[in-house]
C-alpha atoms as a PDB file:
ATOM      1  CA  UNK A   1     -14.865   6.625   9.976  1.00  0.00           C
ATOM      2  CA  UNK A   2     -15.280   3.643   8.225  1.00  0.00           C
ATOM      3  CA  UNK A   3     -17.302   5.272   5.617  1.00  0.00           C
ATOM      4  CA  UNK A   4     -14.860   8.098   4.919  1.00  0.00           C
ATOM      5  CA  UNK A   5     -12.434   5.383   4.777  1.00  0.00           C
ATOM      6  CA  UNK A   6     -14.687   3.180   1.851  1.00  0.00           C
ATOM      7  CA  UNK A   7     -15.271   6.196   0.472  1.00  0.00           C
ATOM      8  CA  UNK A   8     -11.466   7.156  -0.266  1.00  0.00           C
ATOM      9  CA  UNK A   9     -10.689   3.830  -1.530  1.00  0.00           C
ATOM     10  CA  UNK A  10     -13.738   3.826  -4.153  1.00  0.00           C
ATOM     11  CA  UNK A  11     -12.398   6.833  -5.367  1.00  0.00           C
ATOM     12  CA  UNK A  12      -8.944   5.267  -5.636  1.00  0.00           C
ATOM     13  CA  UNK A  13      -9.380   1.833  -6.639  1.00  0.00           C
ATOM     14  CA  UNK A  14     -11.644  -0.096  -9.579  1.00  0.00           C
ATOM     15  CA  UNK A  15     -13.879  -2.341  -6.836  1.00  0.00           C
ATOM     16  CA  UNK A  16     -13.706  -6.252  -7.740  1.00  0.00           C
ATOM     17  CA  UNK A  17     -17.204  -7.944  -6.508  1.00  0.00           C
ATOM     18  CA  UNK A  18     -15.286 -11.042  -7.998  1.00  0.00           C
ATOM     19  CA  UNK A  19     -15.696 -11.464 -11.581  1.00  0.00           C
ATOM     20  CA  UNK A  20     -12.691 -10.004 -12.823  1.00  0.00           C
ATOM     21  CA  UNK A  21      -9.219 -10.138 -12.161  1.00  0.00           C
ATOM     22  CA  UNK A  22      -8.092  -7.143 -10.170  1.00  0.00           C
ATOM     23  CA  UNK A  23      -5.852  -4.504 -11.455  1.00  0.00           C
ATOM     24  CA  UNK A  24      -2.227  -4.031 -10.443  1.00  0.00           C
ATOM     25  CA  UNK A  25      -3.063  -1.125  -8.427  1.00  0.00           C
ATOM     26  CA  UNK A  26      -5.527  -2.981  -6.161  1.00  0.00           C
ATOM     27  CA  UNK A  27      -3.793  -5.819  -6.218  1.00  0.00           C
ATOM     28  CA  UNK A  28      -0.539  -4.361  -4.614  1.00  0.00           C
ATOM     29  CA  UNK A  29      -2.893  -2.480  -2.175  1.00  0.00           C
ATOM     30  CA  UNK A  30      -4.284  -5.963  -1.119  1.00  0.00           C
ATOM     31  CA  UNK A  31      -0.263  -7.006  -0.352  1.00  0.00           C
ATOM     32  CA  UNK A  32      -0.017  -4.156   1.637  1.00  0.00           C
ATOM     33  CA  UNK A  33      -3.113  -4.510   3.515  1.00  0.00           C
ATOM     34  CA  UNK A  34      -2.483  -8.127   4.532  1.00  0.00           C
ATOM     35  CA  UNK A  35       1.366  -7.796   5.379  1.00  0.00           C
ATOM     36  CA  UNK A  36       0.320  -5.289   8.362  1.00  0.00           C
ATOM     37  CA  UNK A  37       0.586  -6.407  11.959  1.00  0.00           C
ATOM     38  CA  UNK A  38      -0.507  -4.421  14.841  1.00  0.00           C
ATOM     39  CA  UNK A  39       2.325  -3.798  17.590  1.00  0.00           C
ATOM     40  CA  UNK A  40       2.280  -5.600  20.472  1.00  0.00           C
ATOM     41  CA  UNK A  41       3.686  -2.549  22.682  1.00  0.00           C
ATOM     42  CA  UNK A  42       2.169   0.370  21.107  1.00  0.00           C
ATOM     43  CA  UNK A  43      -0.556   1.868  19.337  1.00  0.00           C
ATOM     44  CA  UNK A  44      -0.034   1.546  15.277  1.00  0.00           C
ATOM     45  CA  UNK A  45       0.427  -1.392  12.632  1.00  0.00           C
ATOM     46  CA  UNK A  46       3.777  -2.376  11.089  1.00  0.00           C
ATOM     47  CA  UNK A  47       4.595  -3.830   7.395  1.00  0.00           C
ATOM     48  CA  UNK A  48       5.558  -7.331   8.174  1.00  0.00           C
ATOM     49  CA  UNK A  49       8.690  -7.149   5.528  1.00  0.00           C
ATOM     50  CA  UNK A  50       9.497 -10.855   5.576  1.00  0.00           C
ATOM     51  CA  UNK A  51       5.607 -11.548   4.471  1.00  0.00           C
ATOM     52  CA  UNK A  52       5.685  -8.840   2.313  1.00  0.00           C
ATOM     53  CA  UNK A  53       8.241 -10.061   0.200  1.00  0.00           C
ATOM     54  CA  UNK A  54       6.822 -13.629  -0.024  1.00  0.00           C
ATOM     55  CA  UNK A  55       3.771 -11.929  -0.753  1.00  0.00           C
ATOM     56  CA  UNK A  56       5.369 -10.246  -3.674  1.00  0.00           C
ATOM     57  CA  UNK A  57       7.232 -13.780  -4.593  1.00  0.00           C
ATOM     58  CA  UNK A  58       3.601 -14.984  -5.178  1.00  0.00           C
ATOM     59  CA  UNK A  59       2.649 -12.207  -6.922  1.00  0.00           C
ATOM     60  CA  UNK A  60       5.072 -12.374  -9.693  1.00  0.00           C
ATOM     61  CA  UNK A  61       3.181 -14.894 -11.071  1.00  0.00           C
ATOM     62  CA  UNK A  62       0.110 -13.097 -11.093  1.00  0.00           C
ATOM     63  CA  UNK A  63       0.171  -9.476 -11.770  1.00  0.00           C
ATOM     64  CA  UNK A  64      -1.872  -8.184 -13.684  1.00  0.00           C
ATOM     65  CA  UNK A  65      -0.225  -5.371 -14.991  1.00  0.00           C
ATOM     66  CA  UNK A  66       3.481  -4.032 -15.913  1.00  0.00           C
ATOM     67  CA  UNK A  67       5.676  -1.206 -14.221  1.00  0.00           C
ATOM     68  CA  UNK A  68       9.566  -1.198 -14.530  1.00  0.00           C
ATOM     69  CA  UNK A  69      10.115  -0.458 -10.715  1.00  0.00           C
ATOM     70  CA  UNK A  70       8.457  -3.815  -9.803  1.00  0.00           C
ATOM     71  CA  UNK A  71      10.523  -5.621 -12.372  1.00  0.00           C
ATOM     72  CA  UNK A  72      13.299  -3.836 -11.481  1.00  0.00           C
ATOM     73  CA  UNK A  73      12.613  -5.359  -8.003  1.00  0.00           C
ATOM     74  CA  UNK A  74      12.488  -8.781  -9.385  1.00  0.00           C
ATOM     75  CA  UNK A  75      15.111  -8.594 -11.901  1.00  0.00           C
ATOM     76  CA  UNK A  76      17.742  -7.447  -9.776  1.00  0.00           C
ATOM     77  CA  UNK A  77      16.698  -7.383  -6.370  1.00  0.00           C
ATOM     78  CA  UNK A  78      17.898  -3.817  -5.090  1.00  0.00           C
ATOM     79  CA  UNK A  79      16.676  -0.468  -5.260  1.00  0.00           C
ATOM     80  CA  UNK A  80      15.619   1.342  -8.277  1.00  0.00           C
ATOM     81  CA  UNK A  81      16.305   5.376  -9.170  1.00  0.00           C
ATOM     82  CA  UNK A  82      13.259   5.568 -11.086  1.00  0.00           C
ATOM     83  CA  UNK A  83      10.061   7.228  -9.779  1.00  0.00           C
ATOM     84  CA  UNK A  84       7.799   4.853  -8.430  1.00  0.00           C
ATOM     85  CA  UNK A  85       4.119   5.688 -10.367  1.00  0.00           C
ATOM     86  CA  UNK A  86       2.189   2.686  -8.643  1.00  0.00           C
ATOM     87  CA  UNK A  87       3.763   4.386  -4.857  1.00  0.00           C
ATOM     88  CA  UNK A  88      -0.147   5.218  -3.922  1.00  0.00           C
ATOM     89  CA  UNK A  89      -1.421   1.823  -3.797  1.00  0.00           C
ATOM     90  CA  UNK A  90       1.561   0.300  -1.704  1.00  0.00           C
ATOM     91  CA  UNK A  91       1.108   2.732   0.977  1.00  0.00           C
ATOM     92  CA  UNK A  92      -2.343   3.909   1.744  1.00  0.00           C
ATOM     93  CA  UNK A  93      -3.437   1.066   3.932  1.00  0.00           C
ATOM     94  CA  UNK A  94      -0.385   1.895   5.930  1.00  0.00           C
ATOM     95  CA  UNK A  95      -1.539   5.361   6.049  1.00  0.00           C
ATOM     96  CA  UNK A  96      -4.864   4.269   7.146  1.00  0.00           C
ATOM     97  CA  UNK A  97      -4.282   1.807  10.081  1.00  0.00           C
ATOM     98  CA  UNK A  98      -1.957   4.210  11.716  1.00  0.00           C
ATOM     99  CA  UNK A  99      -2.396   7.180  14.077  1.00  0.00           C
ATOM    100  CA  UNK A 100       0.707   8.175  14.937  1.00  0.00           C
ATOM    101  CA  UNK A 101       2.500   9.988  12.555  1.00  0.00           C
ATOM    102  CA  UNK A 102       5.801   8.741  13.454  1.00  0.00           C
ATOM    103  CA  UNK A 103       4.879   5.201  13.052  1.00  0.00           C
ATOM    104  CA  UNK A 104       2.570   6.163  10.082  1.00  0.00           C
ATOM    105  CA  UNK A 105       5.891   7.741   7.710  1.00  0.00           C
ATOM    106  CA  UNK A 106       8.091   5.321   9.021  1.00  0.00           C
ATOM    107  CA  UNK A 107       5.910   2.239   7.584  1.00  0.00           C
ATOM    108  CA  UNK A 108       4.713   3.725   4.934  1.00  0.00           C
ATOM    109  CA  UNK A 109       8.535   4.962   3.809  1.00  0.00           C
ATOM    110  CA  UNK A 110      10.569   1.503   4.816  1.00  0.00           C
ATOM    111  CA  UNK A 111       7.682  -0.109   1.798  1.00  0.00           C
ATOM    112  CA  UNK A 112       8.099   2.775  -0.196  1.00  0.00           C
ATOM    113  CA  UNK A 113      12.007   1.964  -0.259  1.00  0.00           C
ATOM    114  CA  UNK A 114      11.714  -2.252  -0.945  1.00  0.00           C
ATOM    115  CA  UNK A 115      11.260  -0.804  -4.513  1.00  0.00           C
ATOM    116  CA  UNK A 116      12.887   2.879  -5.688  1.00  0.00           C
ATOM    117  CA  UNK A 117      15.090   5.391  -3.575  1.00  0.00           C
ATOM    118  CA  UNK A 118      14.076   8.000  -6.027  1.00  0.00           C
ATOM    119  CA  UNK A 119      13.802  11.788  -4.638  1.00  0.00           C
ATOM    120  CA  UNK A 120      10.631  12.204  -5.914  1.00  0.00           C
ATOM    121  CA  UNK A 121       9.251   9.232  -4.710  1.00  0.00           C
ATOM    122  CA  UNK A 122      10.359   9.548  -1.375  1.00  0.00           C
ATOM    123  CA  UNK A 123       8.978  12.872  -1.115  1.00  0.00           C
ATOM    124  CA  UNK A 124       5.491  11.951  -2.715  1.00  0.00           C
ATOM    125  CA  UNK A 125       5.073   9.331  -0.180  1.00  0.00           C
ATOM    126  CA  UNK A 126       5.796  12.166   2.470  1.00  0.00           C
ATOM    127  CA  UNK A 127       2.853  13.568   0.760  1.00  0.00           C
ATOM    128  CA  UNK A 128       0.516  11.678   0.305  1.00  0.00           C
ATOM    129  CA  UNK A 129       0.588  10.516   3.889  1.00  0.00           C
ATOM    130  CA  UNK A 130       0.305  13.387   5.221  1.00  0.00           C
ATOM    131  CA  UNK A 131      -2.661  14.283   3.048  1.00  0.00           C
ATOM    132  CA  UNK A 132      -4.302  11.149   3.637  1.00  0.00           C
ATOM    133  CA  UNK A 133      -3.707  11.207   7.254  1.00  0.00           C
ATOM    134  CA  UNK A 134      -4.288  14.522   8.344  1.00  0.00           C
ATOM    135  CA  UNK A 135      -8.188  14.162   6.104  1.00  0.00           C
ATOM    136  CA  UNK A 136      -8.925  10.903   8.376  1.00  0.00           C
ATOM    137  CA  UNK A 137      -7.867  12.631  11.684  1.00  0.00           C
ATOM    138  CA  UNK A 138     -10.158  16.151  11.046  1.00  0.00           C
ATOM    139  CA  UNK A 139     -13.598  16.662  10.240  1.00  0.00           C
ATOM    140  CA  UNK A 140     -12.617  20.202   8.700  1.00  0.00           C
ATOM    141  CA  UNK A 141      -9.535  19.197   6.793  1.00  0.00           C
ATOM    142  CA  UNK A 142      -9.137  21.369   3.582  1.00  0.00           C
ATOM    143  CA  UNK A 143      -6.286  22.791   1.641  1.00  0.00           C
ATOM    144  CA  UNK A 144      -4.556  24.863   3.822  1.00  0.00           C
ATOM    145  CA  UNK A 145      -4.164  23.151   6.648  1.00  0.00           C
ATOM    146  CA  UNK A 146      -3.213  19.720   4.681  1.00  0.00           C
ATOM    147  CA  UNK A 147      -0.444  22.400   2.921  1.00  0.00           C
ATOM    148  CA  UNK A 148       0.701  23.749   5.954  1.00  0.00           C
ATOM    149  CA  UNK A 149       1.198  20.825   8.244  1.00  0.00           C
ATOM    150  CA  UNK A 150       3.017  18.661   5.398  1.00  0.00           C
ATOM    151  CA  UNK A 151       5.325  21.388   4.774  1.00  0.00           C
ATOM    152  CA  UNK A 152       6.134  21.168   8.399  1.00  0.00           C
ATOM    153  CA  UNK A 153       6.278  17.318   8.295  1.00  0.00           C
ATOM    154  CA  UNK A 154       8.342  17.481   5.123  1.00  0.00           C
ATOM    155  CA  UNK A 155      10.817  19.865   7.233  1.00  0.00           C
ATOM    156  CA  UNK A 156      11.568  18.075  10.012  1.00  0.00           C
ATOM    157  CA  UNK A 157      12.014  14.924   8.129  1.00  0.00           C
ATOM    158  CA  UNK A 158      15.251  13.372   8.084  1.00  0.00           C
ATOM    159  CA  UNK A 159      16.505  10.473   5.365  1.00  0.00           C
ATOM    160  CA  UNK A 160      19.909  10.150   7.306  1.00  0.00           C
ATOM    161  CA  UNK A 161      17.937   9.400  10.414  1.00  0.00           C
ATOM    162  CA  UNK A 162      15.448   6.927   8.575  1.00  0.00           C
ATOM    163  CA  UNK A 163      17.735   4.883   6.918  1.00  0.00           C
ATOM    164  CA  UNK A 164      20.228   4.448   9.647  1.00  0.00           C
ATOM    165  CA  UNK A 165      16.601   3.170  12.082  1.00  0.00           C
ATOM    166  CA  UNK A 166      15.619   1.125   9.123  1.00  0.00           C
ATOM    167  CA  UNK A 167      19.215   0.075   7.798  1.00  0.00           C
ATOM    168  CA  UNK A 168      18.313   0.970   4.664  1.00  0.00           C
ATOM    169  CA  UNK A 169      21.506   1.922   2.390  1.00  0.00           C
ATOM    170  CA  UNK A 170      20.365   4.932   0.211  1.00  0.00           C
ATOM    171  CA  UNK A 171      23.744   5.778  -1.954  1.00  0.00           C
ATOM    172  CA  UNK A 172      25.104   9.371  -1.272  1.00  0.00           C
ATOM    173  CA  UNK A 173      24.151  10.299  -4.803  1.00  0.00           C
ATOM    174  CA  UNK A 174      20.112   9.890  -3.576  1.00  0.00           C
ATOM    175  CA  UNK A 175      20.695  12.087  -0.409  1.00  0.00           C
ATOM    176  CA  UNK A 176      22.249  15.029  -2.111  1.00  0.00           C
ATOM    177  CA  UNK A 177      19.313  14.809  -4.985  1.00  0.00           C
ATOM    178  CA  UNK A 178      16.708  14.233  -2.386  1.00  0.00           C
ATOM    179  CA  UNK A 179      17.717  17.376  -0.272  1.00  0.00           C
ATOM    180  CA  UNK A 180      17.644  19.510  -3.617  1.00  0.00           C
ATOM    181  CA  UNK A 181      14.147  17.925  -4.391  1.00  0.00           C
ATOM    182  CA  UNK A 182      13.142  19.158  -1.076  1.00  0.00           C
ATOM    183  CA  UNK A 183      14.545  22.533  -0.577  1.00  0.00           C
ATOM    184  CA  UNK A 184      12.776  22.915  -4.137  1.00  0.00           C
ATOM    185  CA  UNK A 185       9.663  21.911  -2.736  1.00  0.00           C
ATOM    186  CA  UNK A 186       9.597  23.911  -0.037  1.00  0.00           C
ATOM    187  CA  UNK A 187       9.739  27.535  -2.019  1.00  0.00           C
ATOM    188  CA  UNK A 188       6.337  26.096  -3.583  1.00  0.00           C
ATOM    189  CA  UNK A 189       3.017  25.112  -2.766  1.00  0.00           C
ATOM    190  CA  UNK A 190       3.099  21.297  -1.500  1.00  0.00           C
ATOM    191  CA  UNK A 191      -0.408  20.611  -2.858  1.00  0.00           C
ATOM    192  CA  UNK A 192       0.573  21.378  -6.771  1.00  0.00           C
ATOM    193  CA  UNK A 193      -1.722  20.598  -9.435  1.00  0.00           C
ATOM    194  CA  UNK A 194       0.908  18.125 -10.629  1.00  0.00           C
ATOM    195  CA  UNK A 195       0.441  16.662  -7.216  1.00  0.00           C
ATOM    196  CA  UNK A 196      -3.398  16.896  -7.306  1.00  0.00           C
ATOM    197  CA  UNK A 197      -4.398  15.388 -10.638  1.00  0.00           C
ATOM    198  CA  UNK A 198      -1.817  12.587 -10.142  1.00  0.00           C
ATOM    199  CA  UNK A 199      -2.536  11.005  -6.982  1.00  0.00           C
ATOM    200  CA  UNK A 200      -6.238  10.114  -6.845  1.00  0.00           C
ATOM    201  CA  UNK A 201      -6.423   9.680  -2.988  1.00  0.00           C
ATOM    202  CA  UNK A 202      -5.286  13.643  -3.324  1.00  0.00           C
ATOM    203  CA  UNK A 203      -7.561  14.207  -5.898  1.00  0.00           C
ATOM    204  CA  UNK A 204     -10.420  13.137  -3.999  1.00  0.00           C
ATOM    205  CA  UNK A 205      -9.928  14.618  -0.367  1.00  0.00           C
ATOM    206  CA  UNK A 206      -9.274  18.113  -2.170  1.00  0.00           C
ATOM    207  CA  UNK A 207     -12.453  18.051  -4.835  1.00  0.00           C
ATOM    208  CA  UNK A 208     -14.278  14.585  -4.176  1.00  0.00           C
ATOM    209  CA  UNK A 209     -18.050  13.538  -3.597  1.00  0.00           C
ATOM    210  CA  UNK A 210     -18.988  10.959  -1.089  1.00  0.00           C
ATOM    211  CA  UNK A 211     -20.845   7.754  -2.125  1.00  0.00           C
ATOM    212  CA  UNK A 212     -23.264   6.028  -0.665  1.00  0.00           C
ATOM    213  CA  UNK A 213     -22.853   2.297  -0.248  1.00  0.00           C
ATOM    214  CA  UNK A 214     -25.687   0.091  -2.173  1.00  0.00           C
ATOM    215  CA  UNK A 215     -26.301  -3.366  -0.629  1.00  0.00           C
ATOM    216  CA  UNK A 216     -24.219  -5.308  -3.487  1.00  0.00           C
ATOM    217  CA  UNK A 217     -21.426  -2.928  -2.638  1.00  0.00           C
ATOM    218  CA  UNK A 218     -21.490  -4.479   0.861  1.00  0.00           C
ATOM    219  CA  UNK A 219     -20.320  -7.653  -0.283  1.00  0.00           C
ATOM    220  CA  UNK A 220     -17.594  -5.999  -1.974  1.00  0.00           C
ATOM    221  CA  UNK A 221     -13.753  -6.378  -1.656  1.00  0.00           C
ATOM    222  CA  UNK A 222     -13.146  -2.923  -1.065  1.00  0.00           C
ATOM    223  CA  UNK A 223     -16.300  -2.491   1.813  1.00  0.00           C
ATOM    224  CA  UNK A 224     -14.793  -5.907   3.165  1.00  0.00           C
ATOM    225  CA  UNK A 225     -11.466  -4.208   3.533  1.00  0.00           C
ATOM    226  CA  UNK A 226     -12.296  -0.472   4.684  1.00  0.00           C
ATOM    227  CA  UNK A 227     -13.680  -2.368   7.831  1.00  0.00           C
ATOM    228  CA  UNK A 228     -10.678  -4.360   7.971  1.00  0.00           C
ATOM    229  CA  UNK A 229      -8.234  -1.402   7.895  1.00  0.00           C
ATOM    230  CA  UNK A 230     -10.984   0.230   9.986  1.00  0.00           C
ATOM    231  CA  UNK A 231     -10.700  -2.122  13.217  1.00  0.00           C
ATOM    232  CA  UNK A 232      -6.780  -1.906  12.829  1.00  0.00           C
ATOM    233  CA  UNK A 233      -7.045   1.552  13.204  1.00  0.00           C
ATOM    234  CA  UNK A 234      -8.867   1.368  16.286  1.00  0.00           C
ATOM    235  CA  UNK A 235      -6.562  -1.313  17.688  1.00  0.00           C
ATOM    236  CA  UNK A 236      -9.138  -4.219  18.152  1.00  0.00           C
ATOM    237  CA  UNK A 237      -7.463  -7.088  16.102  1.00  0.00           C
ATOM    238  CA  UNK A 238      -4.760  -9.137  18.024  1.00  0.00           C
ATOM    239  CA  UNK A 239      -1.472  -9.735  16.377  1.00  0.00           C
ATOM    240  CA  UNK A 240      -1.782 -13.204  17.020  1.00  0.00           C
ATOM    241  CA  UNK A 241      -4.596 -13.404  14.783  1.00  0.00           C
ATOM    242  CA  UNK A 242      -1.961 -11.848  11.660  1.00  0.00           C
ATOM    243  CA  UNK A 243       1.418 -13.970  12.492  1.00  0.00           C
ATOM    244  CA  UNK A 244       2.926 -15.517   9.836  1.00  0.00           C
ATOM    245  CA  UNK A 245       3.231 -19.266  10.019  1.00  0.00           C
ATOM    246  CA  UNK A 246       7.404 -19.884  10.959  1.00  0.00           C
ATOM    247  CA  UNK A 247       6.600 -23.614   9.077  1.00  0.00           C
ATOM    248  CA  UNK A 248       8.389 -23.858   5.390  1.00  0.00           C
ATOM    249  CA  UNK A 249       6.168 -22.647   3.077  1.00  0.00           C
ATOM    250  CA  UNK A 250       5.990 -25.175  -0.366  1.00  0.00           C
ATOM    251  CA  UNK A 251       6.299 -24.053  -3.621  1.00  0.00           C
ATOM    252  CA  UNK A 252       3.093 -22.282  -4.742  1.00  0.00           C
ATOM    253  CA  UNK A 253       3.115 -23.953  -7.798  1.00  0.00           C
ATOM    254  CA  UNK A 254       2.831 -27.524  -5.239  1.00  0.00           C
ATOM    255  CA  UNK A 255      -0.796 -25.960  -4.152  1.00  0.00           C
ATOM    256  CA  UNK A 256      -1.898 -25.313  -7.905  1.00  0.00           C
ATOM    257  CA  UNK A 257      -2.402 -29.323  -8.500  1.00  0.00           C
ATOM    258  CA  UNK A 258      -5.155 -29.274  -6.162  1.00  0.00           C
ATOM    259  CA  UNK A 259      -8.600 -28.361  -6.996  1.00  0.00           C
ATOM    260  CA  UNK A 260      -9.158 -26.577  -3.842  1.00  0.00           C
ATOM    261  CA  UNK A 261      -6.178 -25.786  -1.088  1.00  0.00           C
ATOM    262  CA  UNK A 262      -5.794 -23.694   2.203  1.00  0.00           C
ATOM    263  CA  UNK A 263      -2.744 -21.516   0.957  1.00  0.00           C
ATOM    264  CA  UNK A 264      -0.411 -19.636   4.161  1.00  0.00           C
ATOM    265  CA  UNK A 265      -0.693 -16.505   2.657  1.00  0.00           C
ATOM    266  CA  UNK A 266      -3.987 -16.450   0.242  1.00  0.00           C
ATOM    267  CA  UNK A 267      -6.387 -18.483   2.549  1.00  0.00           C
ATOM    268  CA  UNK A 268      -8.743 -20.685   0.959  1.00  0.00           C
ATOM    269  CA  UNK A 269      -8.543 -20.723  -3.078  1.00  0.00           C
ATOM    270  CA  UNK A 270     -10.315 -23.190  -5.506  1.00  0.00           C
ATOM    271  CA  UNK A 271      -9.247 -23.404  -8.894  1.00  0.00           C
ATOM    272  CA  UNK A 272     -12.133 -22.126 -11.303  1.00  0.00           C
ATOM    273  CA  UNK A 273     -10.177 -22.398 -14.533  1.00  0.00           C
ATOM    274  CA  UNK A 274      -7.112 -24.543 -15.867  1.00  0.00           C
ATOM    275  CA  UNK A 275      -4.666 -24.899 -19.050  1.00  0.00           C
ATOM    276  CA  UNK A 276      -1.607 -25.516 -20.074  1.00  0.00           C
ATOM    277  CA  UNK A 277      -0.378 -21.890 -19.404  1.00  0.00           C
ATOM    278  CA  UNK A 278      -2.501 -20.574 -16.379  1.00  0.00           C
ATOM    279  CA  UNK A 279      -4.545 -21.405 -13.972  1.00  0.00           C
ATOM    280  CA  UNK A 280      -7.098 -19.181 -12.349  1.00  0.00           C
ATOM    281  CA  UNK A 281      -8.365 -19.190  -8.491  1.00  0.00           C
ATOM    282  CA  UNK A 282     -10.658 -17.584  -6.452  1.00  0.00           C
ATOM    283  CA  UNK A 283     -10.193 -16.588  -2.795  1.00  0.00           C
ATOM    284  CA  UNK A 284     -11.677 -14.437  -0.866  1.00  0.00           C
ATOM    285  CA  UNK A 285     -10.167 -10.963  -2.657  1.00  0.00           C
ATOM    286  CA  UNK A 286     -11.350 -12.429  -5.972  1.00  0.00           C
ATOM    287  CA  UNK A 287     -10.065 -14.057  -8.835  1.00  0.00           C
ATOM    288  CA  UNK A 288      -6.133 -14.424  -9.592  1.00  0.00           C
ATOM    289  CA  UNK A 289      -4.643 -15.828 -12.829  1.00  0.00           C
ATOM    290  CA  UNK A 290      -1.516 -17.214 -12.324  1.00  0.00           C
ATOM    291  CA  UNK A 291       1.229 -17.916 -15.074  1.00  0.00           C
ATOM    292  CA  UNK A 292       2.393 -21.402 -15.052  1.00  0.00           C
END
């Protein structure tokens, strides 16, 4: 399992052995990954949203990349109606630690919805986690059965009933659009081409190659983290263990005038490189250059 899980997330993400500064796709995959928490009471992992979004206050700073949806989010602080193009990366460590698919949409569509209510996007993330879940829970999965059983999923979804759980206000406007998007969807196939050759997790569970992992791709961030999601999956890392500290948090900028610093949220950094304008550290996921 772990394997097939690597093996996705090669095929998904540009790997970082720690030279370069990650890409805004992985580096929004590495939020998601460490804002998940197992349950206490039952089997799955939840988005911590309160870390999340001091994840993401962190992150403005150091992105390394530009989408309107994300600025959107920082700008004005609400939802956007504009489709979400980096939605893959956000939720397919969610999709991974879970086994229940209840749990699984649930997670993955309360992230989905910190940033966009769009129709589209809503529906995609339906998508892709069923695609991505039902290939990690078969050894035979292929294009009909991924079609069929999303159809189903997207069928018996409701948004009513997920945003009243979540309290989540979607505006009326995005319910009627979203139930036209859907009833649209339906009289098609689920797996369209469109669908295909846009989402490379898609991409590669319908017309991927396995790769075999060399010994410097051991020591890589993305190995490091298929285990990761891999024991959470299986339910053998304590919450305790993931809990954010309840202690004020300083200014991240208060860290940056050390040369080295234990940071809540990115563990141990040193600073490699400083100017006037940035200042770049290395933790465990890498490097990150951070606007000052």
């Amino acid at each position: 399992m772990q394997s097939k899980i690597y093996n996705l997330l090669i095929n998904c993400y540009e790997d970082n052995f720690g030279d370069k500064i990650p890409n805004i796709d992985l580096q929004l995959f590495l939020i998601s990954v460490k804002s998940l928490v197992p349950y206490e009471d039952k089997i799955g992992c939840f988005i911590e949203v309160e870390r999340y979004k001091k994840e993401l206050e962190i992150f403005k700073l150091y992105k390394n990349g530009e989408d309107e949806v994300i600025d959107n989010y920082f700008i004005n602080n609400k939802l956007s109606n504009k489709e979400d193009n980096l939605l893959e990366s956000k939720i397919i460590p969610i999709v991974i630690a879970n086994t229940i698919w209840d749990i699984l949409i649930n997670e993955a569509l309360k992230t989905a919805t910190i940033y966009s209510s769009n129709k589209n996007s809503l529906l995609n993330a339906i998508i892709l986690s069923s695609t991505i879940d039902v290939y990690l829970s078969n050894n035979n999965a292929d294009y009909e059965m991924i079609n069929e059983i999303t159809k189903e999923r997207i069928i018996d979804f409701s948004l009513k009933e997920f945003s009243e759980k979540n309290n989540i206000i979607i505006e009326k406007s995005d319910f009627i659009e979203f139930e036209k998007e859907r009833i649209k969807l339906l009289t098609n196939d689920i797996l369209s081409e469109e669908i295909i050759n846009r989402y490379k997790s898609i991409n590669y569970i319908l017309h991927g190659k396995s790769i075999e992992t060399t010994e410097n791709e051991k020591e890589s961030v993305l190995n490091s983290f298929s285990a990761y999601l891999y024991k959470l999956r299986k339910g053998i890392i304590s919450p305790d263990k993931l809990k954010l500290p309840q202690a004020n948090m300083p200014e991240f900028k208060e860290f940056l005038k050390y040369s080295s610093f234990t940071h809540p949220l990115l563990g141990k950094c040193m600073v490699v490189k400083r100017d006037d304008k940035q200042v770049i550290i290395r933790n465990k996921s890498g490097l990150i250059k951070v606007n000052i």
